[in-house]
C-alpha atoms as a PDB file:
ATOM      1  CA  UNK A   1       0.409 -10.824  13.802  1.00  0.00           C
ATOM      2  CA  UNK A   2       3.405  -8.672  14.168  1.00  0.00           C
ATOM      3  CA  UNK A   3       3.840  -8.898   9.420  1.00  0.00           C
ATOM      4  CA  UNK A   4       0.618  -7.379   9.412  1.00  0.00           C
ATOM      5  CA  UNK A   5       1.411  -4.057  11.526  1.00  0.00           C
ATOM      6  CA  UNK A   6       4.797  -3.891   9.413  1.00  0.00           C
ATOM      7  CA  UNK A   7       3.322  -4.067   6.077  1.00  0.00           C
ATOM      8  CA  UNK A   8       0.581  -1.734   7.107  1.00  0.00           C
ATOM      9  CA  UNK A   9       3.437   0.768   8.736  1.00  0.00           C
ATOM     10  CA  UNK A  10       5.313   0.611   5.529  1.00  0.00           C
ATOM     11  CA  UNK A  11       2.522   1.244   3.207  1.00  0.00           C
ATOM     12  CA  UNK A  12       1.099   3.784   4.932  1.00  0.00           C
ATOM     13  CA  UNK A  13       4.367   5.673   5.532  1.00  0.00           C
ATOM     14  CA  UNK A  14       5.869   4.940   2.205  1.00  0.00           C
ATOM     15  CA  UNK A  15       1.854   6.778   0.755  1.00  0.00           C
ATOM     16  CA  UNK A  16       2.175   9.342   2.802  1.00  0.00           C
ATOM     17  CA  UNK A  17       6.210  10.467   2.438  1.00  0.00           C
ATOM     18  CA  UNK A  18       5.264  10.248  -1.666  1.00  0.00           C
ATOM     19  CA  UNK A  19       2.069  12.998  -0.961  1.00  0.00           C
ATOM     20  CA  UNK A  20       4.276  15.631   0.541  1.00  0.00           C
ATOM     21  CA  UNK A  21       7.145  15.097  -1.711  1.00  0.00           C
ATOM     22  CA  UNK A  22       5.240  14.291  -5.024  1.00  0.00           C
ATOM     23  CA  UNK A  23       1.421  15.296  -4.688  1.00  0.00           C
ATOM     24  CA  UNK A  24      -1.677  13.183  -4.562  1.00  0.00           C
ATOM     25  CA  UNK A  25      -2.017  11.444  -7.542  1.00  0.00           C
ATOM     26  CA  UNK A  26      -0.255   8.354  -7.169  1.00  0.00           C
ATOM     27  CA  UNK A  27      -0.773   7.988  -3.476  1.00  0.00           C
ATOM     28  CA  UNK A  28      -4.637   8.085  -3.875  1.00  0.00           C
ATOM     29  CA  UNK A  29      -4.468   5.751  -6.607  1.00  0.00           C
ATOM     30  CA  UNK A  30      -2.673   3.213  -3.828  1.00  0.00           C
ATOM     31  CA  UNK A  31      -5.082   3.883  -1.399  1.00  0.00           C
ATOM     32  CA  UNK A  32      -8.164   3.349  -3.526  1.00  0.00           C
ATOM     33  CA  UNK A  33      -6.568   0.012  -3.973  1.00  0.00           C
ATOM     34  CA  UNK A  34      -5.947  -0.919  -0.874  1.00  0.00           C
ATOM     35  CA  UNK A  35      -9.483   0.298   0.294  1.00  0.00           C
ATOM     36  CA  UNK A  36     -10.915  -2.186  -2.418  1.00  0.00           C
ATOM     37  CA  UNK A  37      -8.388  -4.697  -1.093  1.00  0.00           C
ATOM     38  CA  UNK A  38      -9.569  -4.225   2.428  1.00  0.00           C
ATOM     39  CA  UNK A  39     -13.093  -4.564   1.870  1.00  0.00           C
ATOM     40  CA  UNK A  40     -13.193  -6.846  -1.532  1.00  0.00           C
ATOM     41  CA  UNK A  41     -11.261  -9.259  -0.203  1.00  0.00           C
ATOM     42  CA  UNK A  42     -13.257 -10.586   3.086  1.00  0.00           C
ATOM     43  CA  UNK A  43     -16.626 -10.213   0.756  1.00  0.00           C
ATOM     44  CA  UNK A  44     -14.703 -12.849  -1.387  1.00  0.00           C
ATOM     45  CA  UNK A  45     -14.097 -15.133   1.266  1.00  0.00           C
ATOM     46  CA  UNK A  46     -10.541 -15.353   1.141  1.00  0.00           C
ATOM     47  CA  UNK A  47      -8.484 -15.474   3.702  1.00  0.00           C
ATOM     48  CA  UNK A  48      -6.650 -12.786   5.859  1.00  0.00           C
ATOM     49  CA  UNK A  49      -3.200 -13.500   4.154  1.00  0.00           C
ATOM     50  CA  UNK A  50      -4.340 -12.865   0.799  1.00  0.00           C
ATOM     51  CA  UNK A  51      -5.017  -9.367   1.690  1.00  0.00           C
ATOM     52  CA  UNK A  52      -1.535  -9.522   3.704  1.00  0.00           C
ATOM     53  CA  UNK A  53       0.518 -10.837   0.330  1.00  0.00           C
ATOM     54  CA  UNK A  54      -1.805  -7.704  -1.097  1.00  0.00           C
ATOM     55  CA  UNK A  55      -1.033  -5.387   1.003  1.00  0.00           C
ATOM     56  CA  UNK A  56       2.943  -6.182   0.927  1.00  0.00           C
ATOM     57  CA  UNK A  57       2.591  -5.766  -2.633  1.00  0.00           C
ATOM     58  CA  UNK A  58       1.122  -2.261  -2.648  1.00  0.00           C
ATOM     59  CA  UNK A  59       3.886  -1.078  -0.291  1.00  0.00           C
ATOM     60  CA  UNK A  60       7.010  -3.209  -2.277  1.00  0.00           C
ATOM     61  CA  UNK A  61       5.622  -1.322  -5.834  1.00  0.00           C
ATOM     62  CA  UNK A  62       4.933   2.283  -4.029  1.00  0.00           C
ATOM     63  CA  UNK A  63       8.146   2.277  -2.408  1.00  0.00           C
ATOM     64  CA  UNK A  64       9.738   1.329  -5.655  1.00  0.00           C
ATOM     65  CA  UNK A  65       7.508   4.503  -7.244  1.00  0.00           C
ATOM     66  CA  UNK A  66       8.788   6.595  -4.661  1.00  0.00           C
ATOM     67  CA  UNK A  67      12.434   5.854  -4.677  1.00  0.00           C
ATOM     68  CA  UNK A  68      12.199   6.350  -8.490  1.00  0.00           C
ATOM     69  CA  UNK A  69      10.902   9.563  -8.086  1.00  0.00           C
ATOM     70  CA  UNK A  70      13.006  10.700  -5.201  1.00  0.00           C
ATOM     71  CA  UNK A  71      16.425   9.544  -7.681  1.00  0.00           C
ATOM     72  CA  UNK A  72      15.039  11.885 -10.185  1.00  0.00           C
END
């Protein structure tokens, strides 16, 4: 499940490059999420990719926020 590790690289790296250069307020919020994500999701019964597709989404829309703010 090689997508998996390289969403989870990306969102990760993407949260963490936006704490140093912006502060902790928007990277929290994006971890909160995908905390809920991470445990909501199997108490739902859904399946693994859902929290994949998830996941992807956090990282797409926080490396969108941080590009944004590193144009600025």
């Amino acid at each position: 499940m090689p997508f998996g590790l390289i969403a989870m690289g990306a969102f990760w790296g993407v949260a963490i490059k936006l704490w140093f250069v912006d502060g902790p307020k928007i990277p929290l919020i994006f971890i909160g999420l995908w905390v809920v994500g991470f445990f909501g999701i199997p108490l739902l019964h859904w399946s693994g990719a859902v929290f994949l597709v998830f996941e992807c989404l956090l990282a797409v829309i926080l490396l969108l926020i941080e590009r944004y703010k590193s144009a600025l």
